[in-house]
N, C-alpha and C. Protein backbone atom coordinates (compact mmCIF):
# COMPACT_ATOMS: atom_id res chain seq x y z
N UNK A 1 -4.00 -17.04 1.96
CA UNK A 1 -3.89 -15.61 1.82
C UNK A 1 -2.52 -15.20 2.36
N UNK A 2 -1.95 -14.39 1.65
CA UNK A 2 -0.51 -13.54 2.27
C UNK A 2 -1.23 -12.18 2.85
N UNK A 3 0.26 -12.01 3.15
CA UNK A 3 0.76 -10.55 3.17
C UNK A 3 1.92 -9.81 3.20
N UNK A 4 1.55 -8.35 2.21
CA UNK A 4 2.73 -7.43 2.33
C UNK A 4 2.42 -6.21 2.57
N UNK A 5 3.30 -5.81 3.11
CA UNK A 5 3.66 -4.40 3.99
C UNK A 5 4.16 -3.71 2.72
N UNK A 6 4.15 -2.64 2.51
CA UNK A 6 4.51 -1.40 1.76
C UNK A 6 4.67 -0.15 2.69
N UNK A 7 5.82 0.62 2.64
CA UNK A 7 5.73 1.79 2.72
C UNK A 7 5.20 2.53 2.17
N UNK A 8 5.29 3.66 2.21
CA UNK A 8 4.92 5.18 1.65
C UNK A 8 5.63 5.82 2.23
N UNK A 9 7.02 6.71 1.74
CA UNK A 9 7.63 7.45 2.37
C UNK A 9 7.86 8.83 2.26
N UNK A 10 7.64 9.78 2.81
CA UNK A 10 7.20 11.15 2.19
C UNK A 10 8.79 11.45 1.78
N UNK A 11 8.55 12.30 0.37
CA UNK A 11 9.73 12.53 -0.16
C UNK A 11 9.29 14.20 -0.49
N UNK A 12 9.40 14.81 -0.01
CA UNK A 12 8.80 16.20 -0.07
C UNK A 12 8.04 17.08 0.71
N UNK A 13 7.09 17.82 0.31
CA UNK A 13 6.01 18.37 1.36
C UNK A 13 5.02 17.19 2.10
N UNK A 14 5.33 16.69 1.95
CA UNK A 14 3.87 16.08 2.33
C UNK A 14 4.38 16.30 3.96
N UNK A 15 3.05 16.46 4.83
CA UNK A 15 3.26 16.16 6.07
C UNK A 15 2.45 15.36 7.11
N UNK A 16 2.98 14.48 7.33
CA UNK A 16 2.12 13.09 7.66
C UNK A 16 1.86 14.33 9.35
N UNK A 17 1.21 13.23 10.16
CA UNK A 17 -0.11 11.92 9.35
C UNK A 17 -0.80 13.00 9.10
N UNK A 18 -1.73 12.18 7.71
CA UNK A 18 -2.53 12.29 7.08
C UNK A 18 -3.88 11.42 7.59
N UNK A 19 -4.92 11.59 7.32
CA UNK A 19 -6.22 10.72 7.91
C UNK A 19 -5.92 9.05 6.77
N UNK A 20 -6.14 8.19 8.20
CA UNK A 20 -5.86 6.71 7.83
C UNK A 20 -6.93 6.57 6.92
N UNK A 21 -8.16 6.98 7.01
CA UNK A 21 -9.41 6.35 6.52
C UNK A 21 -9.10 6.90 5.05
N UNK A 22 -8.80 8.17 4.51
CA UNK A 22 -8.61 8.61 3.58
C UNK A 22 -7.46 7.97 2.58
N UNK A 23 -6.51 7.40 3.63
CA UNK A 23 -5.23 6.68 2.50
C UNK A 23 -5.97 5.44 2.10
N UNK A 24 -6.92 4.84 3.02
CA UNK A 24 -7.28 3.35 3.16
C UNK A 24 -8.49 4.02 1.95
N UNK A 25 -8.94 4.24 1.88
CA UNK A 25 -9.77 4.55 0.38
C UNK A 25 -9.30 4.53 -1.02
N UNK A 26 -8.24 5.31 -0.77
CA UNK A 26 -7.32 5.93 -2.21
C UNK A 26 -6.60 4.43 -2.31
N UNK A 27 -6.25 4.12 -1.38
CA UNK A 27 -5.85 2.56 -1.80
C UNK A 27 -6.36 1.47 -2.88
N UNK A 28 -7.69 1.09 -1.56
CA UNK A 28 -9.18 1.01 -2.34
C UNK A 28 -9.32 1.35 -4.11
N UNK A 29 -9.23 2.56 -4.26
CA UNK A 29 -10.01 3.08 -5.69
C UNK A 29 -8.76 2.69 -6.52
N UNK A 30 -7.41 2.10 -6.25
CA UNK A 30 -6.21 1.68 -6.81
C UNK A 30 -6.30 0.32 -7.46
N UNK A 31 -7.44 -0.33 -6.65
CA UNK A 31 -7.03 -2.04 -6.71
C UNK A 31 -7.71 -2.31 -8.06
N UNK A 32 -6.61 -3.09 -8.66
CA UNK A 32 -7.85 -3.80 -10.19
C UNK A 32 -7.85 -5.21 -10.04
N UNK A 33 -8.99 -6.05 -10.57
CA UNK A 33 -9.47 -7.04 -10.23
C UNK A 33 -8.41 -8.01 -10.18
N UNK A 34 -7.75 -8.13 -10.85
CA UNK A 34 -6.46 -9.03 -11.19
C UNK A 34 -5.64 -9.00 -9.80
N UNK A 35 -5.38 -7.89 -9.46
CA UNK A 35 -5.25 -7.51 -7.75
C UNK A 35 -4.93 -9.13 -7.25
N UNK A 36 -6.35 -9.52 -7.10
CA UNK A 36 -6.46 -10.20 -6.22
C UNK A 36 -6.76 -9.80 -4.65
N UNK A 37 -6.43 -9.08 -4.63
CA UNK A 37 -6.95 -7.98 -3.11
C UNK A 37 -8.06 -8.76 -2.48
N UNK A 38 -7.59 -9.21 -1.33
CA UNK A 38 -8.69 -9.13 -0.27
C UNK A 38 -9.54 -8.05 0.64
N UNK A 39 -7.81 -7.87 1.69
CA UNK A 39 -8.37 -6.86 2.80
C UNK A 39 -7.02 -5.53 2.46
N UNK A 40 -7.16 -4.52 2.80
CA UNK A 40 -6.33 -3.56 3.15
C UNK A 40 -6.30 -2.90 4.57
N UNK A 41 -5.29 -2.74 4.70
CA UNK A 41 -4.63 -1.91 6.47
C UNK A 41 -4.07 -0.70 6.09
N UNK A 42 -4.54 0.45 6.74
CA UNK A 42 -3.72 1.51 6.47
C UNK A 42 -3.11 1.79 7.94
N UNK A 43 -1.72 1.81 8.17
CA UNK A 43 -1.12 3.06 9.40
C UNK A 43 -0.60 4.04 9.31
N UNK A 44 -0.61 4.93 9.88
CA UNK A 44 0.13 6.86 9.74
C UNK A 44 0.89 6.80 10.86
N UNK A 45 2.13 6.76 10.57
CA UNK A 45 3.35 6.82 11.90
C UNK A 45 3.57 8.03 11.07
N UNK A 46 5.12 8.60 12.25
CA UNK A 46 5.33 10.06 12.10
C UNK A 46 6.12 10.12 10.72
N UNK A 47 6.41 9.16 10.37
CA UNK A 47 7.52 9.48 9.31
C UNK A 47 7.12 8.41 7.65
N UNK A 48 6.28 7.20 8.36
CA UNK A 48 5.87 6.64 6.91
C UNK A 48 4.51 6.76 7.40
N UNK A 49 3.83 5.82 6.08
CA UNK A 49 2.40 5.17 5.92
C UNK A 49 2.15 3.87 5.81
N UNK A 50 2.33 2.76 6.72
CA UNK A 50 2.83 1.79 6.55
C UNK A 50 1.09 0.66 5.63
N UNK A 51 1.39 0.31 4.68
CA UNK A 51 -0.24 -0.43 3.78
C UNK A 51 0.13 -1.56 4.10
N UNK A 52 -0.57 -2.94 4.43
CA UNK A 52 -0.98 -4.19 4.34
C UNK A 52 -1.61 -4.32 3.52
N UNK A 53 -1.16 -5.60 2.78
CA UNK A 53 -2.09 -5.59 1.23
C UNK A 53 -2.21 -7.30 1.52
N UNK A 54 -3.53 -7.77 1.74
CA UNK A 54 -3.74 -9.02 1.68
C UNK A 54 -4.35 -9.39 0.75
N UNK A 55 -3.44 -10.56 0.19
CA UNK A 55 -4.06 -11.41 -1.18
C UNK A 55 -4.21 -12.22 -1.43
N UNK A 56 -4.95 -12.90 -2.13
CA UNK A 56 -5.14 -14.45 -2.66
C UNK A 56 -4.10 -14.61 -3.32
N UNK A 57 -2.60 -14.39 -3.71
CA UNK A 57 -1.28 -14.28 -4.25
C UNK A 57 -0.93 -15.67 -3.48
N UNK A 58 -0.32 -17.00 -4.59
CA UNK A 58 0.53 -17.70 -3.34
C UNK A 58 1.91 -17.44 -3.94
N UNK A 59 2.22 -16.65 -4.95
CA UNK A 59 4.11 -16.44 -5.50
C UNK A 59 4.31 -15.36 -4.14
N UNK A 60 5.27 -15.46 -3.41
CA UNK A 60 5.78 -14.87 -2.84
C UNK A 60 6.61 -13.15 -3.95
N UNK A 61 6.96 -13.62 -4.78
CA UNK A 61 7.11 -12.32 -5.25
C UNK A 61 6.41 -11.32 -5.82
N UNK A 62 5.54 -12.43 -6.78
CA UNK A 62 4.24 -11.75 -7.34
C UNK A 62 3.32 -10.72 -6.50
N UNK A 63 3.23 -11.37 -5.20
CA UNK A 63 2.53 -10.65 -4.24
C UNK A 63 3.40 -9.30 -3.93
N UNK A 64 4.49 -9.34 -3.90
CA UNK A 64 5.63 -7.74 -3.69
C UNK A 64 5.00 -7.02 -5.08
N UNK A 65 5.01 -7.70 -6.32
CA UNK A 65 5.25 -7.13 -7.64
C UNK A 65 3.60 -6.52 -7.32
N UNK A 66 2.26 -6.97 -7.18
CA UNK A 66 0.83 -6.69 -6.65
C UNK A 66 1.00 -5.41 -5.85
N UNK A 67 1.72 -5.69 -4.44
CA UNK A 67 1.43 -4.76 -3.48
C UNK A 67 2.39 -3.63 -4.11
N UNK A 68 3.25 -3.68 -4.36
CA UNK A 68 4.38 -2.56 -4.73
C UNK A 68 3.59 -1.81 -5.95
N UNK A 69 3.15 -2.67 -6.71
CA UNK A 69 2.52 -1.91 -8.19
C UNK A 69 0.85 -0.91 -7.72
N UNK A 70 0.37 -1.95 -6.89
CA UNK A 70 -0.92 -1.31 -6.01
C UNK A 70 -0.78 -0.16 -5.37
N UNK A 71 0.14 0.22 -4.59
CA UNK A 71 0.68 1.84 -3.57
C UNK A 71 1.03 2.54 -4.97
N UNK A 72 1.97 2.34 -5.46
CA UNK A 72 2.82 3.14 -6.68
C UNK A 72 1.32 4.07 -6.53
N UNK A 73 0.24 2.77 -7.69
CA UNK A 73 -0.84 3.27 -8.45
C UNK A 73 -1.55 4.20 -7.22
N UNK A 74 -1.88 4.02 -6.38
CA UNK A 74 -2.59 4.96 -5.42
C UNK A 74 -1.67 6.59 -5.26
N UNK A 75 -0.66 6.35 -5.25
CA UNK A 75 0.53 7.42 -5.10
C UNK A 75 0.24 8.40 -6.03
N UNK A 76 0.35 8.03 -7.65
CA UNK A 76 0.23 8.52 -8.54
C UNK A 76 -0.81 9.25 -8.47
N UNK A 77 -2.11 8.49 -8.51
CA UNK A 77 -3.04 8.88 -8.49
C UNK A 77 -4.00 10.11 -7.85
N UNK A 78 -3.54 9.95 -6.46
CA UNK A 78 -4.20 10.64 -5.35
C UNK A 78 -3.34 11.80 -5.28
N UNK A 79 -3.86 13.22 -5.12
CA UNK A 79 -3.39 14.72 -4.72
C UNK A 79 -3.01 14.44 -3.39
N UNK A 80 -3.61 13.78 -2.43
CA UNK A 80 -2.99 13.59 -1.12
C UNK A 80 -1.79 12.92 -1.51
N UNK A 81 -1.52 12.11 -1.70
CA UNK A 81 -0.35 11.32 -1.91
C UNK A 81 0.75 11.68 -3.10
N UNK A 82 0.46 12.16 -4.19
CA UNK A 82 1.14 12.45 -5.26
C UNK A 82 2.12 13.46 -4.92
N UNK A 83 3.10 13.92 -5.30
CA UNK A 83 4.25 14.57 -5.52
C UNK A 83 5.30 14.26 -4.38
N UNK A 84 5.84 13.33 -4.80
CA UNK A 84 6.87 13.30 -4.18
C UNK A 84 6.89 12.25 -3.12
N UNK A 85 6.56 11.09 -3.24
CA UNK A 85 6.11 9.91 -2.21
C UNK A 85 6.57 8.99 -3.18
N UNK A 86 7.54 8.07 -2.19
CA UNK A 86 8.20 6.98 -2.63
C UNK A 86 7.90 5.81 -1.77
N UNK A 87 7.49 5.06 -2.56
CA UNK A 87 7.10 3.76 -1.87
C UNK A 87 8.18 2.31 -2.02
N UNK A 88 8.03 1.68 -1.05
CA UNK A 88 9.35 0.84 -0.65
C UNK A 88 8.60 -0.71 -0.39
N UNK A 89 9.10 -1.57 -0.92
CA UNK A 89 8.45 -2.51 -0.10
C UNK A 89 9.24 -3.08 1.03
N UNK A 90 8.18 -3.82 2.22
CA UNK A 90 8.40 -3.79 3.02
C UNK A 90 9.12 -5.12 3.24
N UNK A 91 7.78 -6.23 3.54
CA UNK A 91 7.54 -7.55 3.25
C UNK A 91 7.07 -8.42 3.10
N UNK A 92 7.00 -9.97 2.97
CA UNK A 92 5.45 -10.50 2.47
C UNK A 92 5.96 -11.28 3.89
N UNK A 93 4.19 -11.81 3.84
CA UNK A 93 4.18 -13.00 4.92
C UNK A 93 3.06 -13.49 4.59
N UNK A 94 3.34 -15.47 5.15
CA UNK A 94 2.40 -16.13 4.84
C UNK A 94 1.24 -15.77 6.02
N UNK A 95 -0.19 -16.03 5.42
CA UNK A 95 -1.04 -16.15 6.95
C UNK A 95 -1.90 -17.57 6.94
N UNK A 96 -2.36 -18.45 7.90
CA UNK A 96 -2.80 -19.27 7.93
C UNK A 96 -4.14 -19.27 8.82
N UNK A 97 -4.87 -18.94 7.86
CA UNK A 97 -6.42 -18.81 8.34
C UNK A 97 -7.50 -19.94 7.94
């Protein structure tokens, strides 16, 4: 299993934080099976939203192209998150469990 970090960076009104449990959902209702998605992490610092996206991914990029395409889709999607939120990736890392 990896992992990558994604931002969420407010590019507009939005005014963090926002409730973790609520991004960690909208995340959630983002993932499609192909995903690969295991677990998700949501954090609310003052200025990003930092997502952990753990996957059964072993391409190191593929897993950026997953997690990066995964936030986008939640971004879009969600009225909390939509207008004006730019997401960044962060980075991947291996985990050894």
């Amino acid at each position: 299993m990896r992992l990558a970090m994604v931002s969420i960076v407010p590019n507009g009104d939005l005014a963090l934080p926002v409730n973790e449990a609520t991004v960690l959902d909208t995340i959630w209702a983002a993932v499609r099976p192909e995903d690969a998605v295991e677990h998700v992490s949501v954090r609310v610092l003052q200025r990003e939203i930092v997502v952990g996206v753990f996957a059964a991914v072993v391409d190191a990029e593929r897993l950026r192209t997953v997690a990066l395409g995964l936030v986008t889709r939640a971004c879009e999607m969600s009225p909390l998150l939509h207008g004006g939120i730019v997401c960044r990736d962060r980075s991947v890392a291996n985990l050894i469990l």
